[in-house]
PDB file of N, CA and C in Angstrom:
ATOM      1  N   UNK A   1     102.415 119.103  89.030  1.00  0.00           N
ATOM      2  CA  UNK A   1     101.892 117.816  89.403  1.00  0.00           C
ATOM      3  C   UNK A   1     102.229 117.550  90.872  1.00  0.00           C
ATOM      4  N   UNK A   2     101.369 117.155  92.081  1.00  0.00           N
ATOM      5  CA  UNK A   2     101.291 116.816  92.733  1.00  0.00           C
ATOM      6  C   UNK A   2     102.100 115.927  93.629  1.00  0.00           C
ATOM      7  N   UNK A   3     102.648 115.394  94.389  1.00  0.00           N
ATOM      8  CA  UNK A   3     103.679 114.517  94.835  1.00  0.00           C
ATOM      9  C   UNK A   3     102.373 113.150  95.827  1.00  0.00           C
ATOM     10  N   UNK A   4     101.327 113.713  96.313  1.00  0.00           N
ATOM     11  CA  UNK A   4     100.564 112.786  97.312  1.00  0.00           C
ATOM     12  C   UNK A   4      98.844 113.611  96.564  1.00  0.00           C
ATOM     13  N   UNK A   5      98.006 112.514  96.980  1.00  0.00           N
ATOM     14  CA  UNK A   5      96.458 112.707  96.604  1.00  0.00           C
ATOM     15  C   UNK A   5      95.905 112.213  97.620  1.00  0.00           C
ATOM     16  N   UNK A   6      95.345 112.385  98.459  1.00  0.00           N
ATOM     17  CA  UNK A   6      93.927 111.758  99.167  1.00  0.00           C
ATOM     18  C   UNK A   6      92.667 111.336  98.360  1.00  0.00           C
ATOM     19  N   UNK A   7      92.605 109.722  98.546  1.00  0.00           N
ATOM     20  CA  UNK A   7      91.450 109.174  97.718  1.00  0.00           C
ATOM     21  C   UNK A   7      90.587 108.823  98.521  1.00  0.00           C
ATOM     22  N   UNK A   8      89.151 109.589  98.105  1.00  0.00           N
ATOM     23  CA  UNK A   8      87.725 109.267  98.624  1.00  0.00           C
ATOM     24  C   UNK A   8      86.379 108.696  97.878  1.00  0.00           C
ATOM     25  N   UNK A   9      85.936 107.804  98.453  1.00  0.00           N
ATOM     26  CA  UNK A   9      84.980 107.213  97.654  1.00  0.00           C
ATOM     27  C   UNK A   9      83.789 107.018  99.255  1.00  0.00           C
ATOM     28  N   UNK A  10      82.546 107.508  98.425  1.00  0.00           N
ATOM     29  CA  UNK A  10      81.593 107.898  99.147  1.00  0.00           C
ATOM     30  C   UNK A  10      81.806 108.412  99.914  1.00  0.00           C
ATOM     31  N   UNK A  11      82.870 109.917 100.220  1.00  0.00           N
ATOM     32  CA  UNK A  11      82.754 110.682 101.043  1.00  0.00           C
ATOM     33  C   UNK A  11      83.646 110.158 102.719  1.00  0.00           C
ATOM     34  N   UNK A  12      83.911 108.766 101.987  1.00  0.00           N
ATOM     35  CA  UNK A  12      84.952 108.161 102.835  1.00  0.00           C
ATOM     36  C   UNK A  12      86.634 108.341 102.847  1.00  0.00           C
ATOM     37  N   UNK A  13      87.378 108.561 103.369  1.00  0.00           N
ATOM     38  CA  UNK A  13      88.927 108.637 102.931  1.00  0.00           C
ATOM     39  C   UNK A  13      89.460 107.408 102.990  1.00  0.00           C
ATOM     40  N   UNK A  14      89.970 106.766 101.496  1.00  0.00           N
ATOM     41  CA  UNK A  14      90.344 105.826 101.346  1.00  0.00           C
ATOM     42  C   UNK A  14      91.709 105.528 101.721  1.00  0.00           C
ATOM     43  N   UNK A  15      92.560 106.257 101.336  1.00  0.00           N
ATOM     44  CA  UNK A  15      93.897 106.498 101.799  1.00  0.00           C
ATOM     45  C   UNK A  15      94.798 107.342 101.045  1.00  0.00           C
ATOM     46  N   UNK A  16      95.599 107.899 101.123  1.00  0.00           N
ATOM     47  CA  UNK A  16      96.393 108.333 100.183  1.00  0.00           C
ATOM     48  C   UNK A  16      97.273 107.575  99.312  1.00  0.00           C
ATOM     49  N   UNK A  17      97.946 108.645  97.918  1.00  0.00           N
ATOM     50  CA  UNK A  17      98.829 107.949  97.069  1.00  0.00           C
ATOM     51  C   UNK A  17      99.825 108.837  97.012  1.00  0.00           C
ATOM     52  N   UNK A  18     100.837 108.533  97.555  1.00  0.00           N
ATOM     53  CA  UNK A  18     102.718 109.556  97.297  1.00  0.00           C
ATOM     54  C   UNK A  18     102.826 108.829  96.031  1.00  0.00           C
ATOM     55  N   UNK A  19     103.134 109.905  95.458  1.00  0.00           N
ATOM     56  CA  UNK A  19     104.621 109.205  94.242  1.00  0.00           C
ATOM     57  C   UNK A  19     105.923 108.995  94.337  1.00  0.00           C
ATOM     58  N   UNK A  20     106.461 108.258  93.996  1.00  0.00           N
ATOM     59  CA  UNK A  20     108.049 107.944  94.100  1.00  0.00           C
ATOM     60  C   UNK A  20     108.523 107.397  92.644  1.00  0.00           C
ATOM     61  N   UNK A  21     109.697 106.845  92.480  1.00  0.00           N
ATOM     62  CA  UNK A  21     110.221 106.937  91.386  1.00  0.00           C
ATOM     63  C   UNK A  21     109.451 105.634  90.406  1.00  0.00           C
ATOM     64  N   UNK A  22     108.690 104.964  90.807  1.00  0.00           N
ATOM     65  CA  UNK A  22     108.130 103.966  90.257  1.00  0.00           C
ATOM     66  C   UNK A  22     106.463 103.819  89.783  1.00  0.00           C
ATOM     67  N   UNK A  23     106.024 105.026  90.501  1.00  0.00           N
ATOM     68  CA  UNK A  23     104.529 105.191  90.673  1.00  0.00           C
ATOM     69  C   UNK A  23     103.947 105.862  91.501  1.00  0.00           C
ATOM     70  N   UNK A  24     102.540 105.466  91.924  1.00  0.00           N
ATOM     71  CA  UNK A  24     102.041 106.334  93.305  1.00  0.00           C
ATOM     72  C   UNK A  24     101.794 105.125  94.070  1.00  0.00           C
ATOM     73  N   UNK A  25     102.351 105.162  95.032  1.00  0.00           N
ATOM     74  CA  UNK A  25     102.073 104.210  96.461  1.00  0.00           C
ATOM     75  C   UNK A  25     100.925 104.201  96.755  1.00  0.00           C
ATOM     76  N   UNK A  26     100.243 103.145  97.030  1.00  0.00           N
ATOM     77  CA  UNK A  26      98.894 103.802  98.252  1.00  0.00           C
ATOM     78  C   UNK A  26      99.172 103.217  99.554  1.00  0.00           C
ATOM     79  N   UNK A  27      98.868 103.884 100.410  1.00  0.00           N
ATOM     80  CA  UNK A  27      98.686 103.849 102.071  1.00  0.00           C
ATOM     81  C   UNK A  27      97.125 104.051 102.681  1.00  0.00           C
ATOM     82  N   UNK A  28      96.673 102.971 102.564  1.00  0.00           N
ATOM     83  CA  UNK A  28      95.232 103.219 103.272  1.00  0.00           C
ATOM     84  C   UNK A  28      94.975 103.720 104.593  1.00  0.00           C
ATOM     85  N   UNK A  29      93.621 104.395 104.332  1.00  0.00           N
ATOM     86  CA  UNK A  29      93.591 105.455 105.306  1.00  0.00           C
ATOM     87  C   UNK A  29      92.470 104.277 106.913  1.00  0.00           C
ATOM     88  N   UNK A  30      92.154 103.283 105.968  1.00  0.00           N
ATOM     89  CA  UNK A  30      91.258 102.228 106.863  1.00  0.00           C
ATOM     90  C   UNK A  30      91.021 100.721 106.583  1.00  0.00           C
ATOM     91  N   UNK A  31      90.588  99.964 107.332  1.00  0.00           N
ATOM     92  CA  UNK A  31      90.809  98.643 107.052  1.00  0.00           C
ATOM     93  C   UNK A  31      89.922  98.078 105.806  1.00  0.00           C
ATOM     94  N   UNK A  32      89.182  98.699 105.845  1.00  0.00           N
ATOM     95  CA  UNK A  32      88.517  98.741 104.752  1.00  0.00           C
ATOM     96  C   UNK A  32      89.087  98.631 102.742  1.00  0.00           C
ATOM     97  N   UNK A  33      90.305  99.359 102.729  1.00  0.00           N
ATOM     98  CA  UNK A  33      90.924  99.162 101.858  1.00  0.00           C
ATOM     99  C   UNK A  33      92.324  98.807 102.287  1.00  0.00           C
ATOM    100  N   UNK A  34      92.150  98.274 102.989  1.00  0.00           N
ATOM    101  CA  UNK A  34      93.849  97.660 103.391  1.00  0.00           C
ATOM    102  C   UNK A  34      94.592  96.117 101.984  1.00  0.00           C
ATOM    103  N   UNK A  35      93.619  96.348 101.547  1.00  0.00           N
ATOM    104  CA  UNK A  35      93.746  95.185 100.240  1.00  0.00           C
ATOM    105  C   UNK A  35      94.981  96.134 100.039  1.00  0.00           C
ATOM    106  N   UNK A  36      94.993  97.171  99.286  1.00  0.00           N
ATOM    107  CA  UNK A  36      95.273  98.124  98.523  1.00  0.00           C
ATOM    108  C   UNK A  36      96.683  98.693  98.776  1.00  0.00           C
ATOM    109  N   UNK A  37      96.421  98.467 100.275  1.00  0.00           N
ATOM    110  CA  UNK A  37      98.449  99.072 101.098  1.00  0.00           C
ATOM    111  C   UNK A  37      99.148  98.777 100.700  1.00  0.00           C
ATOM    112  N   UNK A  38     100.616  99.579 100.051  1.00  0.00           N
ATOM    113  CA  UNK A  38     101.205  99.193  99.524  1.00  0.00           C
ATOM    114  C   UNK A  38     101.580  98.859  97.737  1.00  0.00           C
ATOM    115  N   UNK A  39     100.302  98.763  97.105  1.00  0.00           N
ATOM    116  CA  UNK A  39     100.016  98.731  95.703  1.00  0.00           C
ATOM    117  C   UNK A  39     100.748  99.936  94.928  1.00  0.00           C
ATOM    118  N   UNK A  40     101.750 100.148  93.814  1.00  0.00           N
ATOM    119  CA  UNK A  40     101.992 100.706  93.248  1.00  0.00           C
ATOM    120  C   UNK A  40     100.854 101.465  91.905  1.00  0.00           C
ATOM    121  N   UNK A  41     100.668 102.458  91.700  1.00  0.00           N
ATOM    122  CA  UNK A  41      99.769 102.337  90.776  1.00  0.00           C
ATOM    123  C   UNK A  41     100.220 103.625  89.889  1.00  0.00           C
ATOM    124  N   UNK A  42      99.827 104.228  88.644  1.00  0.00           N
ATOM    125  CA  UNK A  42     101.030 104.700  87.158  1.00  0.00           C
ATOM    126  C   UNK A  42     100.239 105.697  87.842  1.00  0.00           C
ATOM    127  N   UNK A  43      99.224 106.217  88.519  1.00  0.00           N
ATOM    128  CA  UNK A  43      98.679 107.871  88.774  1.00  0.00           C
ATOM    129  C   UNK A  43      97.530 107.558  89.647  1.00  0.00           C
ATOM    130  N   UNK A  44      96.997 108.611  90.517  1.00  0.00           N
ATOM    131  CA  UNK A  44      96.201 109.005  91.280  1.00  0.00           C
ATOM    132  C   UNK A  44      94.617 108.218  90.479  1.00  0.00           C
ATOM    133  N   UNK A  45      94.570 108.347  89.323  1.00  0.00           N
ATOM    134  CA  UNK A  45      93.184 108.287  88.964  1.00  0.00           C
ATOM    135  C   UNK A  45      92.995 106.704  89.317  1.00  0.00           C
ATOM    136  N   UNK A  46      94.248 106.037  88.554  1.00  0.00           N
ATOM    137  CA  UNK A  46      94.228 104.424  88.882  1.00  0.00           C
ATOM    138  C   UNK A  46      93.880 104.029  89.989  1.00  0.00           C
ATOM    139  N   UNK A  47      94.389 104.822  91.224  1.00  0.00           N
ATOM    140  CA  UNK A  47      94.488 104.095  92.407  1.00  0.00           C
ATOM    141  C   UNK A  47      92.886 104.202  93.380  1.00  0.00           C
ATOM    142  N   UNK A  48      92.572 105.891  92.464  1.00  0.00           N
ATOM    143  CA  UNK A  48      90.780 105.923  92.810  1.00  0.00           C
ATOM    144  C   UNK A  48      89.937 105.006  92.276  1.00  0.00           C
ATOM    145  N   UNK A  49      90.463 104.402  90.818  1.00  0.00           N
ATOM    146  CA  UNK A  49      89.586 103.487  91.205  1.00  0.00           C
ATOM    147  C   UNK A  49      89.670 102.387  91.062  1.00  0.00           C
ATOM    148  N   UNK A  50      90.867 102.165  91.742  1.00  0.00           N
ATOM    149  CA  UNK A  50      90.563 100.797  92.497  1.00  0.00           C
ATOM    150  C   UNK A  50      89.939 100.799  93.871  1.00  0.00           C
ATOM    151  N   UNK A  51      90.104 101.734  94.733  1.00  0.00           N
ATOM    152  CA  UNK A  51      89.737 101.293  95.294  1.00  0.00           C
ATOM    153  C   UNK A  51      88.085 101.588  95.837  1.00  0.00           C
ATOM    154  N   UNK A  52      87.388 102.283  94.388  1.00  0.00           N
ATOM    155  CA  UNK A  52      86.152 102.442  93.991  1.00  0.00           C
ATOM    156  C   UNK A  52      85.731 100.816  93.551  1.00  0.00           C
ATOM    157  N   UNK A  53      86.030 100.142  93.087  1.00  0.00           N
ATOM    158  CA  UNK A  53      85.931  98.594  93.080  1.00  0.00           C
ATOM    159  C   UNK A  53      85.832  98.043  94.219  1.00  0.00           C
ATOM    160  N   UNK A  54      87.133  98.038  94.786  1.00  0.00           N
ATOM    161  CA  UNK A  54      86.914  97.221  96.182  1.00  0.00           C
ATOM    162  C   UNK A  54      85.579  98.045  96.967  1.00  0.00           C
ATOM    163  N   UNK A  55      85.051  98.705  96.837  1.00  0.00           N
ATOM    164  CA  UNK A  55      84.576  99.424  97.772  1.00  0.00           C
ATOM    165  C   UNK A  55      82.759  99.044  97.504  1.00  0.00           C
ATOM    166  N   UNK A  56      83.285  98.388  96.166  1.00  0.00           N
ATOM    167  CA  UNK A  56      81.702  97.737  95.524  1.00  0.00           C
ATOM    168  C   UNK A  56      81.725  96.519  95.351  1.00  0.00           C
ATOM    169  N   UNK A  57      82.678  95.781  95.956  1.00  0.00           N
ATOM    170  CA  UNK A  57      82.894  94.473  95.667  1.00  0.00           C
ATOM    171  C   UNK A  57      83.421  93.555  94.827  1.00  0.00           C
ATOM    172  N   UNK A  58      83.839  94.173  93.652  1.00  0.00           N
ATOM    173  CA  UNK A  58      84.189  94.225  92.940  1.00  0.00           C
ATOM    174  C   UNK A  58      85.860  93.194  92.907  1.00  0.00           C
ATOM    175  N   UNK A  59      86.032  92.066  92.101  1.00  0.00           N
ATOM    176  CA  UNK A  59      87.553  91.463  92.457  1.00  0.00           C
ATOM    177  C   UNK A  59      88.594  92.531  91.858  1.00  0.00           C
ATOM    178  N   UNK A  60      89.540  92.791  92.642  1.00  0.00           N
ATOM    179  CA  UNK A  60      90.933  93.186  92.093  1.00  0.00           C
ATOM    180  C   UNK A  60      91.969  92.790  91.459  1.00  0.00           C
ATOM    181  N   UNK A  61      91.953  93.185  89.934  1.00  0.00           N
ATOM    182  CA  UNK A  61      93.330  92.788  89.792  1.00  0.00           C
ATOM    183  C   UNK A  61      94.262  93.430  90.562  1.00  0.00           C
ATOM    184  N   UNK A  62      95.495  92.425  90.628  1.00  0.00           N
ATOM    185  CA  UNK A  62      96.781  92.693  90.894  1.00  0.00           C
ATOM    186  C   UNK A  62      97.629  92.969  90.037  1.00  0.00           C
ATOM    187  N   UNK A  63      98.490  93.953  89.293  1.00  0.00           N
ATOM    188  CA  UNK A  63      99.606  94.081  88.507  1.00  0.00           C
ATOM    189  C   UNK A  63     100.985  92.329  89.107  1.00  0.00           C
ATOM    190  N   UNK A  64     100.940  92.174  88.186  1.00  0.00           N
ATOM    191  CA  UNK A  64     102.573  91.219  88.148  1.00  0.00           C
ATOM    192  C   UNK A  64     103.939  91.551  87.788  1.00  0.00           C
TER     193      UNK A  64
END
């Protein structure tokens, strides 16, 4: 398993996700998903798509 993923949606680079002891981080790669910086998320797939949502307009939940 992987430690970091690069997430792309439409061929765009959204940003990457490291894992650490709590989840996968994301670090956006553009302002575009800067919602997203910072967001913890349980795996790579989660964090694609979220920010496959934001990327359609779509509202975001936030984890609490």
């Amino acid at each position: 398993m992987s430690d970091c993923y690069v997430i792309e949606v439409s061929s765009q680079t959204a940003g990457i996700v490291v894992r650490d002891a709590e989840g996968y981080e994301f670090f956006a790669a553009s302002h575009r998903f800067h919602a997203l910086e910072g967001q913890i998320f349980r795996n790579a797939r989660e964090a694609e798509r979220a920010a496959r949502r934001l990327a359609t307009g779509q509202v975001l939940q936030v984890a609490s």
